[in-house]
Protein backbone atom coordinates (compact mmCIF):
# COMPACT_ATOMS: atom_id res chain seq x y z
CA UNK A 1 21.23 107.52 21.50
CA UNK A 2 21.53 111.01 22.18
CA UNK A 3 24.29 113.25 22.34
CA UNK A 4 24.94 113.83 26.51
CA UNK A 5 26.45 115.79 29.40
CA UNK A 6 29.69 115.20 30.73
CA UNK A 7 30.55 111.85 32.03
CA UNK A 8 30.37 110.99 35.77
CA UNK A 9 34.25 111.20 35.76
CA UNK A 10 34.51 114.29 33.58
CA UNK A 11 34.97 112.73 30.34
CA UNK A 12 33.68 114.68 27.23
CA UNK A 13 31.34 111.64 25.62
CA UNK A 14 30.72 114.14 23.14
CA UNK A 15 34.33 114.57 22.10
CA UNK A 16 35.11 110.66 22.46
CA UNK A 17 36.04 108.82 19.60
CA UNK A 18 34.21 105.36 20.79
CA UNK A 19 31.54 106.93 21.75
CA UNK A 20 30.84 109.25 18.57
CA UNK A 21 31.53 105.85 16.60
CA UNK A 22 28.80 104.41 18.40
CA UNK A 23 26.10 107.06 18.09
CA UNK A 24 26.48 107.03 14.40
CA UNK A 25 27.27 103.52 14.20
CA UNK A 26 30.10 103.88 12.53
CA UNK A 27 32.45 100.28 12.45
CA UNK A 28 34.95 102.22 10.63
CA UNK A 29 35.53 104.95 13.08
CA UNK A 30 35.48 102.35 15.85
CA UNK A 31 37.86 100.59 14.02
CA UNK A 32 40.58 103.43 14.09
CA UNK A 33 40.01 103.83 17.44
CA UNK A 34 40.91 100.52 17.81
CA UNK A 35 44.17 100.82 16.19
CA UNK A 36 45.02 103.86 18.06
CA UNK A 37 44.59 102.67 21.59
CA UNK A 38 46.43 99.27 20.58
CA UNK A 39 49.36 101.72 19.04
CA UNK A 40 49.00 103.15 22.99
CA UNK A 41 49.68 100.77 24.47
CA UNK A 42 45.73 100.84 25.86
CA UNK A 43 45.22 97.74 24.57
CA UNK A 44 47.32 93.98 24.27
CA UNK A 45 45.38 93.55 20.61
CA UNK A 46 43.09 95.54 18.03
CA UNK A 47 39.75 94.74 19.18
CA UNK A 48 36.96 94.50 17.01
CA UNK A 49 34.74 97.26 17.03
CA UNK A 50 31.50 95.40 18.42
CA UNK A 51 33.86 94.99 21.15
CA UNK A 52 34.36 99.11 21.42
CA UNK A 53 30.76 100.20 21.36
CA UNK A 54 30.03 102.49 24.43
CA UNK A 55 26.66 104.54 25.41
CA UNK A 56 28.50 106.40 28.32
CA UNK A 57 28.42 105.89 31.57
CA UNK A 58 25.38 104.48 31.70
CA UNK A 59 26.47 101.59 29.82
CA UNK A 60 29.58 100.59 32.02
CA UNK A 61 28.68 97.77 34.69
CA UNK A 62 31.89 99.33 36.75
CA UNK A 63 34.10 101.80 37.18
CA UNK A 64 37.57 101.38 38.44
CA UNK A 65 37.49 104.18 40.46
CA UNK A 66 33.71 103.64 41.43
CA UNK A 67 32.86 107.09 40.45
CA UNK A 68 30.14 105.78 38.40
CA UNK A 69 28.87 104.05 41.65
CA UNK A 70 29.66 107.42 43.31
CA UNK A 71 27.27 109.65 41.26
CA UNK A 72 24.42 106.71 40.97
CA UNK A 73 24.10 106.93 44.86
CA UNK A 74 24.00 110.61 45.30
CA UNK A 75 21.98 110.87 41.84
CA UNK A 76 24.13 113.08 40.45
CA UNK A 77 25.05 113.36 36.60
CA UNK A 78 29.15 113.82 37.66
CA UNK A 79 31.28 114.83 40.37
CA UNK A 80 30.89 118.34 39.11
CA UNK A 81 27.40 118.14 41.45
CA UNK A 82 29.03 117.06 44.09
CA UNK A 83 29.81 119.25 47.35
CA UNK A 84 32.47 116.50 48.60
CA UNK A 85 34.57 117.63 45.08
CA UNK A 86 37.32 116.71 44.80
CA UNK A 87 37.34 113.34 46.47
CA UNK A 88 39.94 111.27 47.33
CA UNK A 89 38.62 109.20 44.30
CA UNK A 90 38.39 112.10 41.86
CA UNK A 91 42.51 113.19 43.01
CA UNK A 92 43.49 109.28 42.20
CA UNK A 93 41.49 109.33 39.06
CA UNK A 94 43.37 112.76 37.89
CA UNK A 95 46.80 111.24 39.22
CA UNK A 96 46.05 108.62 36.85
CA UNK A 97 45.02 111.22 34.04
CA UNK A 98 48.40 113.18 34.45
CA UNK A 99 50.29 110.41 34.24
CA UNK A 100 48.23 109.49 30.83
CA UNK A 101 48.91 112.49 29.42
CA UNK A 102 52.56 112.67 29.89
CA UNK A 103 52.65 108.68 28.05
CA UNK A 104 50.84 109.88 25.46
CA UNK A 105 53.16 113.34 25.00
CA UNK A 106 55.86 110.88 24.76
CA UNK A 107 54.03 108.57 22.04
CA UNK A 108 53.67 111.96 20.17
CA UNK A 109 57.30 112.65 20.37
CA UNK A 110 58.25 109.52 19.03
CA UNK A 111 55.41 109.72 16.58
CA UNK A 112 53.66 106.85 17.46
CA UNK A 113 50.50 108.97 17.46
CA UNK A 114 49.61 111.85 15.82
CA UNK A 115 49.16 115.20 16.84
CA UNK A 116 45.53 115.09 15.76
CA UNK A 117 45.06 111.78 17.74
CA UNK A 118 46.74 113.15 20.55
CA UNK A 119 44.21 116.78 20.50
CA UNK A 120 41.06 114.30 20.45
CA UNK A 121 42.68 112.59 23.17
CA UNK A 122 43.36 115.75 25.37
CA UNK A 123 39.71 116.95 24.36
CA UNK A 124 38.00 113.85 25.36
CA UNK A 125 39.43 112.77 28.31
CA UNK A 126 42.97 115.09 29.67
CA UNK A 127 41.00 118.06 30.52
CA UNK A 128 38.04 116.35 33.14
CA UNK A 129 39.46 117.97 36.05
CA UNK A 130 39.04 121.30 34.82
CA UNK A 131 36.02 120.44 33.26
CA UNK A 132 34.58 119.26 36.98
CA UNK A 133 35.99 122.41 38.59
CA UNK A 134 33.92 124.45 35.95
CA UNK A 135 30.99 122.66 36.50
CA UNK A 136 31.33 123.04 40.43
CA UNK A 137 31.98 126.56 40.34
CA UNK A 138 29.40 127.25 38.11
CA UNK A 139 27.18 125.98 40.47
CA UNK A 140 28.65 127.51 42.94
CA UNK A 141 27.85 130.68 41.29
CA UNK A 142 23.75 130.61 41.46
């Protein structure tokens, strides 16, 4: 497993802590990230970390927004490629982001997290919007 693009969502893979534990197969990294997403509120228990290996998007049988399903039928790596961006799909799914982010700013303030947690967090997953738009405009570009 290889080191990839930007999920079909946005996500940074790259800058995800399940799925760095997975590429370097790494139970104890997993584990943490276990214990952070339970302390979240992400998760009703600690799950083991067999349970938390990921290989992107490729891996995931669904999405709950069926972007994944999205990109696979216009063969497109994420909605970055996509001339219909942003979808009514993509605006729920960053709804949904926003409203992450300001749950986890409030786990921060109450120090249920930690500020590093919370920067991995933004890094991974907070900033796919303007990741997409970068992406699409960039494209736009050539």
């Amino acid at each position: 497993m290889d080191r990839i693009p930007p999920g079909c969502c946005g996500d940074d893979c790259n800058k995800c802590p399940r799925y760095m534990g997975t590429l370097i197969n790494n139970s104890r990294a997993l584990g943490r990230v276990a214990e952070i997403w339970f302390r979240m509120g992400w998760r009703d228990r600690i799950l083991p970390p067999d349970e938390l290996r990921c290989n992107g998007c490729i891996s995931v049988k669904s999405c709950a927004y069926g972007i994944k399903e999205c990109c696979s039928e216009k063969k497109i790596d994420n909605c970055g490629y996509c001339d219909g961006m942003p979808c009514d799909r993509l605006k729920k799914m960053f709804a949904g982001a926003e409203g992450a982010r300001k749950i986890i700013k409030a786990l921060l303030e109450d120090e249920i997290i930690k500020k590093e947690e919370c920067e991995m967090l933004n890094k991974a997953f907070w900033i796919k919007e303007e990741r997409l738009r970068r992406i699409w405009n960039d494209r736009k570009k050539r």
